[in-house]
C-alpha atoms as a PDB file:
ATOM      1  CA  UNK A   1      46.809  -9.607 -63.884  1.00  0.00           C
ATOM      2  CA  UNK A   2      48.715  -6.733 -65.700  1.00  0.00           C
ATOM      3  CA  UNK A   3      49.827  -5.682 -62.340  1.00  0.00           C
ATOM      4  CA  UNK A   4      51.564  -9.116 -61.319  1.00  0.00           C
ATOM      5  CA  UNK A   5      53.108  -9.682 -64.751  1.00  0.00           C
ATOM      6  CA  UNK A   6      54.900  -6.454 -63.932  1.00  0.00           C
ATOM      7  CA  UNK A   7      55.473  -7.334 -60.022  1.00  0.00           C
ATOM      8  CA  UNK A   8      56.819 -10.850 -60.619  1.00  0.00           C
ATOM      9  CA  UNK A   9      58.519 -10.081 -64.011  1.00  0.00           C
ATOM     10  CA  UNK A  10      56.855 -12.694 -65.201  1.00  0.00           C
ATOM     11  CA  UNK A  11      58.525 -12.825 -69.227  1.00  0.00           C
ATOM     12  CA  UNK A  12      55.391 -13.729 -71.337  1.00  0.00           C
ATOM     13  CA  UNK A  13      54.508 -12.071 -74.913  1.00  0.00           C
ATOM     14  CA  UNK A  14      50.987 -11.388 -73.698  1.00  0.00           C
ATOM     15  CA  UNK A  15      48.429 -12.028 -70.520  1.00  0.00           C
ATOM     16  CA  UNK A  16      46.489 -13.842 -72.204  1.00  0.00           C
ATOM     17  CA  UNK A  17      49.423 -16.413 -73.081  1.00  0.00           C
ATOM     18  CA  UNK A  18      48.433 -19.792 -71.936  1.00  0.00           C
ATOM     19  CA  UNK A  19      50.398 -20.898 -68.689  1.00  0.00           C
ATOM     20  CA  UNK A  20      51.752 -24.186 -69.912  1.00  0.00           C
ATOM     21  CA  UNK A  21      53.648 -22.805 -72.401  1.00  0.00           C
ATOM     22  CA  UNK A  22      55.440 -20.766 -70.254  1.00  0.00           C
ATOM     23  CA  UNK A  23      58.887 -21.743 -68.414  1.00  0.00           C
ATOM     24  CA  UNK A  24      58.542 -23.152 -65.724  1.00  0.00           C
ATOM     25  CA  UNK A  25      60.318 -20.355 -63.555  1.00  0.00           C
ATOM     26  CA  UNK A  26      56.832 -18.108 -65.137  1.00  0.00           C
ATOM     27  CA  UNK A  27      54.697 -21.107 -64.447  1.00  0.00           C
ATOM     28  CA  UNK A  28      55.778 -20.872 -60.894  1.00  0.00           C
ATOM     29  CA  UNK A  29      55.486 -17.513 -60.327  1.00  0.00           C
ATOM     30  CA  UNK A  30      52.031 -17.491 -61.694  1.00  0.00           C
ATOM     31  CA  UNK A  31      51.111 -19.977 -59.238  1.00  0.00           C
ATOM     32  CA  UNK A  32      52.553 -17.171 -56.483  1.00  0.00           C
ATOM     33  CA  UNK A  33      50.917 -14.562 -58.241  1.00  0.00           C
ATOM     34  CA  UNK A  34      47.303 -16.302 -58.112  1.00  0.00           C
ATOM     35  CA  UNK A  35      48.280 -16.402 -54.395  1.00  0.00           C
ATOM     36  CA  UNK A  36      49.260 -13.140 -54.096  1.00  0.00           C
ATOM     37  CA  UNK A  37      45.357 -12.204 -55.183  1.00  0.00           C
ATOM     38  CA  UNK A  38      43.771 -13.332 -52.146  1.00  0.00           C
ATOM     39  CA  UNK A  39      46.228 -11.040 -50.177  1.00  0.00           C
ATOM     40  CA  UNK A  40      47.293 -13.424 -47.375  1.00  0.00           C
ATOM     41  CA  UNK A  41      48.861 -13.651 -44.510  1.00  0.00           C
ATOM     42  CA  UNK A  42      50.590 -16.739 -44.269  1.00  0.00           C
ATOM     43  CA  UNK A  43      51.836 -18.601 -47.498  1.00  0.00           C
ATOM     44  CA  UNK A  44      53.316 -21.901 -47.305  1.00  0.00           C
ATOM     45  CA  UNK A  45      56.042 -22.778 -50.608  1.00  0.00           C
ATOM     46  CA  UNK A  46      56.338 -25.878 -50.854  1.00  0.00           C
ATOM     47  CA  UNK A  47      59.655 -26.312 -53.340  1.00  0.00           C
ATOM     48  CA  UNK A  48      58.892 -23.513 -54.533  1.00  0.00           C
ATOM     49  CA  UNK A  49      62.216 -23.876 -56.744  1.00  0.00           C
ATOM     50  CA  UNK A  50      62.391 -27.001 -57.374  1.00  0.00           C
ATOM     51  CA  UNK A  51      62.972 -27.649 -61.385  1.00  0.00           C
ATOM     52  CA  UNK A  52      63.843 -23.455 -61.996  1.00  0.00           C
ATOM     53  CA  UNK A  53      66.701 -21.944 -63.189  1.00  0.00           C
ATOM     54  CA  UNK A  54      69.036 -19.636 -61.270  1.00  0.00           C
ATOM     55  CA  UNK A  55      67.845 -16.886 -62.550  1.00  0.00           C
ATOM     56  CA  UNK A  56      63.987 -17.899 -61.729  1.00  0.00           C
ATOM     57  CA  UNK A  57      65.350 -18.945 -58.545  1.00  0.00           C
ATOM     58  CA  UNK A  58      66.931 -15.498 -57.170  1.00  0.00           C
ATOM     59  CA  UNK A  59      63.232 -13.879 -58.690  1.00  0.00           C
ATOM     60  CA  UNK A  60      61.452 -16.321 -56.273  1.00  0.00           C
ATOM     61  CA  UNK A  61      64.185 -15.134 -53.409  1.00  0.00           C
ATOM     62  CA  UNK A  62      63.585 -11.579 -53.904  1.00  0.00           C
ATOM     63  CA  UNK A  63      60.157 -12.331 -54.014  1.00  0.00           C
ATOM     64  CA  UNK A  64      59.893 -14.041 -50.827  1.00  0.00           C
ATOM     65  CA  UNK A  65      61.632 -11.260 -48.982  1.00  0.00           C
ATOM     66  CA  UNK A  66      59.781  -8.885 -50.767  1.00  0.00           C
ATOM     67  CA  UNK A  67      56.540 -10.759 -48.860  1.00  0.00           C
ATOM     68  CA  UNK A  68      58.522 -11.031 -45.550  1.00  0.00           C
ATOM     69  CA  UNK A  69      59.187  -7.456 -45.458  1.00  0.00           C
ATOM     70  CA  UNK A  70      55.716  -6.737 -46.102  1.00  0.00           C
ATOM     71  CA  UNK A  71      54.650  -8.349 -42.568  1.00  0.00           C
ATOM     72  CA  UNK A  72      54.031 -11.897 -44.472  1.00  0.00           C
ATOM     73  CA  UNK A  73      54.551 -15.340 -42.241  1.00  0.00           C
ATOM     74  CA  UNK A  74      56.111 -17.030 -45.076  1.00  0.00           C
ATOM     75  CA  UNK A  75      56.430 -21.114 -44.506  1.00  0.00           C
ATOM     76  CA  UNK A  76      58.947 -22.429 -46.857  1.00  0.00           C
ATOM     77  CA  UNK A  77      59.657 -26.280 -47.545  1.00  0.00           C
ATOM     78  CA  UNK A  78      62.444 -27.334 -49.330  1.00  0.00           C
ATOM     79  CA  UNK A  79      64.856 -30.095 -49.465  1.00  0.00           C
ATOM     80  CA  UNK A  80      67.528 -28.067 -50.909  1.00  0.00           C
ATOM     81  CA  UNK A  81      69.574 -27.109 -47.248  1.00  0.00           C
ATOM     82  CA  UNK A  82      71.512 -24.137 -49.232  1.00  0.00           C
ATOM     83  CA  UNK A  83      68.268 -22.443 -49.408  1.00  0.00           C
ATOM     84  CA  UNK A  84      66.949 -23.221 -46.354  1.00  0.00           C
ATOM     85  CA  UNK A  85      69.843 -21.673 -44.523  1.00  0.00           C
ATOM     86  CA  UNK A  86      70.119 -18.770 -47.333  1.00  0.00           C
ATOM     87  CA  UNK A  87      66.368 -18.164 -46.830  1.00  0.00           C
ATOM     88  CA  UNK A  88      65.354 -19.124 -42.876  1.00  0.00           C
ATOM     89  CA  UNK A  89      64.680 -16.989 -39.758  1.00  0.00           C
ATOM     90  CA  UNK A  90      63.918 -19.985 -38.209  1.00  0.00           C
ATOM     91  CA  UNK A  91      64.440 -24.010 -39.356  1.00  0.00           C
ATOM     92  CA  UNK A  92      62.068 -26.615 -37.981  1.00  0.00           C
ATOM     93  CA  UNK A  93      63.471 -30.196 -39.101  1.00  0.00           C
ATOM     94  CA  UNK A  94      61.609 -33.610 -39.252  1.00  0.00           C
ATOM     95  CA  UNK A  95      62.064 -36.981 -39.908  1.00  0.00           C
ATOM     96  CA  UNK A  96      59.766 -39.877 -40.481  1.00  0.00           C
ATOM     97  CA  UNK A  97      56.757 -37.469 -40.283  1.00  0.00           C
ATOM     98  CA  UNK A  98      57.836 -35.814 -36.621  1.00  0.00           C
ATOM     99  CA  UNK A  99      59.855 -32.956 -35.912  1.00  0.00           C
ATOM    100  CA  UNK A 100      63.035 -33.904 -34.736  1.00  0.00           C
ATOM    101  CA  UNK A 101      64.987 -30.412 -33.933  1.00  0.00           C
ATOM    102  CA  UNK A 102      64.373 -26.262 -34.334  1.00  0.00           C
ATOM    103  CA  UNK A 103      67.376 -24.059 -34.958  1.00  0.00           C
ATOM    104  CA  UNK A 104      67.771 -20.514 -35.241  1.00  0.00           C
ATOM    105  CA  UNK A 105      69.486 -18.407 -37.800  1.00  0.00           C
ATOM    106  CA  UNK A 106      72.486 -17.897 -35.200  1.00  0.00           C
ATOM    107  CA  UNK A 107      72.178 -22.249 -34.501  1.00  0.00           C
ATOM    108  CA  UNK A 108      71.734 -23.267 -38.299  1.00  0.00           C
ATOM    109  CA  UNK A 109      74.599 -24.789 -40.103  1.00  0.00           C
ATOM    110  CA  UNK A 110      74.507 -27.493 -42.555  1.00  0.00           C
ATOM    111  CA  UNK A 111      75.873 -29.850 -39.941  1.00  0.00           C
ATOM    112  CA  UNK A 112      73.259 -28.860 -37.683  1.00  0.00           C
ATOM    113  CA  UNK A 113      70.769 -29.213 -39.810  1.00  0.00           C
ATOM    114  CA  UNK A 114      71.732 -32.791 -41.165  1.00  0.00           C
ATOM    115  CA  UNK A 115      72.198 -33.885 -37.669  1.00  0.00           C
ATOM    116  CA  UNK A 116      68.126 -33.569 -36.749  1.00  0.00           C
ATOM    117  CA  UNK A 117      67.105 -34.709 -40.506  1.00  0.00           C
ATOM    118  CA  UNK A 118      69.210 -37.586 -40.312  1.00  0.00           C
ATOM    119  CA  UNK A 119      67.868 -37.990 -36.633  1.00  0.00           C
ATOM    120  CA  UNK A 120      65.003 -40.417 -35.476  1.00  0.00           C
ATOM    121  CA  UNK A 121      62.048 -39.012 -33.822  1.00  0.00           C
ATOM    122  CA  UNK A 122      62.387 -41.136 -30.650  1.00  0.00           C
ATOM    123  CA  UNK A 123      65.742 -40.112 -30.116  1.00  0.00           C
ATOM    124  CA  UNK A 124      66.774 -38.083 -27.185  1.00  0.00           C
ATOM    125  CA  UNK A 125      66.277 -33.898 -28.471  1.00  0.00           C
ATOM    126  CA  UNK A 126      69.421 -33.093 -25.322  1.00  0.00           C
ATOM    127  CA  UNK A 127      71.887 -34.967 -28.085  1.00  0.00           C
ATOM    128  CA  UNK A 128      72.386 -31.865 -29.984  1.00  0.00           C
ATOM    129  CA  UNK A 129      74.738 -30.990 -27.236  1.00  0.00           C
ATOM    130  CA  UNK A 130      77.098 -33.247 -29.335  1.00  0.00           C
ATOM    131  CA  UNK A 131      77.554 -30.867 -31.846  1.00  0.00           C
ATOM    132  CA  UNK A 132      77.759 -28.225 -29.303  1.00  0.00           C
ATOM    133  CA  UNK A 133      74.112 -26.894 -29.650  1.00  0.00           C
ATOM    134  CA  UNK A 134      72.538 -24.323 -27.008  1.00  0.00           C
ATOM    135  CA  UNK A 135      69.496 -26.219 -26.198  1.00  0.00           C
ATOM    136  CA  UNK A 136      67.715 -23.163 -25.949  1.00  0.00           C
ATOM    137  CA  UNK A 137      68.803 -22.470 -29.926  1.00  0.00           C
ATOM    138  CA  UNK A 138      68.041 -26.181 -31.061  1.00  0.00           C
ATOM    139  CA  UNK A 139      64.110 -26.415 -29.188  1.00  0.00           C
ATOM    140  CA  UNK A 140      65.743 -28.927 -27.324  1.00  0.00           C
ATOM    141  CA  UNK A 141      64.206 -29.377 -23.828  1.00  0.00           C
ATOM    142  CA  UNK A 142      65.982 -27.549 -20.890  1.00  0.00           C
ATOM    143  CA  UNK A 143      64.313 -28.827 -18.158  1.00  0.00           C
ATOM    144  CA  UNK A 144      65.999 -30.183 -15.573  1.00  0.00           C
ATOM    145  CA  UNK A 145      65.570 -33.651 -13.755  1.00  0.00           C
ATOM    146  CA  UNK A 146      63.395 -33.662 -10.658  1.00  0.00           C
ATOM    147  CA  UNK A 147      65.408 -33.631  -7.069  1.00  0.00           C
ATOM    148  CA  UNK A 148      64.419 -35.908  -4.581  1.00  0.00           C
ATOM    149  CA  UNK A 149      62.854 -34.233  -1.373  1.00  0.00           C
ATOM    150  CA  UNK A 150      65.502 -34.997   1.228  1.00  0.00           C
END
């Protein structure tokens, strides 16, 4: 635990001070840190700074590319679209439970973005073309319509 206090910079007076009356930039990296233990491969963050400083906030950044360079699939969701474009490779967007658009780094703006979350499920995916989308960037299907045998 020594080890991760160090790691994580976690700022507490001793190890074996009690986690709720830490901040709650050190109670979230504690959370990571018990993670961190079981040495996986794939972590999902979900908010993972939500209610932190800044300062917390650029720890958890470094942190997660830290993990990313490390060969880590790292699944962050967050409803703050600053950090999802500061901290994506890629950007999978849904809407009433159903994704509704995929962008890449090169694809992701905030417009972009807004346009599948604001976007119903049922809606036609080839619309991102309005904003002037590759289909190929956005997930959007690029199949074409069948001919007719003549």
């Amino acid at each position: 635990s020594k080890e991760y206090v160090g790691t994580l910079r976690i700022k507490t007076p001793s190890v074996a001070q009690t986690v709720k009356n830490l901040s709650g930039g050190n109670q979230q990296k504690v959370v990571i840190a018990k993670w961190l233990v079981k040495d996986c491969d794939i972590l999902i963050f979900d908010e993972p700074t939500r209610g932190i400083d800044v300062g917390a906030k650029e720890e958890i950044y470094r942190l997660l590319n830290d993990l990313a360079g490390q060969g880590k699939s790292i699944i962050m969701i967050s409803s703050e679209l600053p950090e999802i474009l500061r901290m994506s490779h890629r950007i999978v967007v849904m809407s009433e439970g159903r994704v509704t658009g995929e962008l890449t780094t090169a694809a992701a703006t905030q417009e972009s973005v807004m346009h599948f979350a604001t976007r119903r499920p049922d809606e036609n995916p080839e619309d991102a073309e309005e904003l002037g989308l590759d289909p190929a960037l956005t997930g959007a299907s690029t199949a074409e319509e069948p001919r007719e045998e003549t």
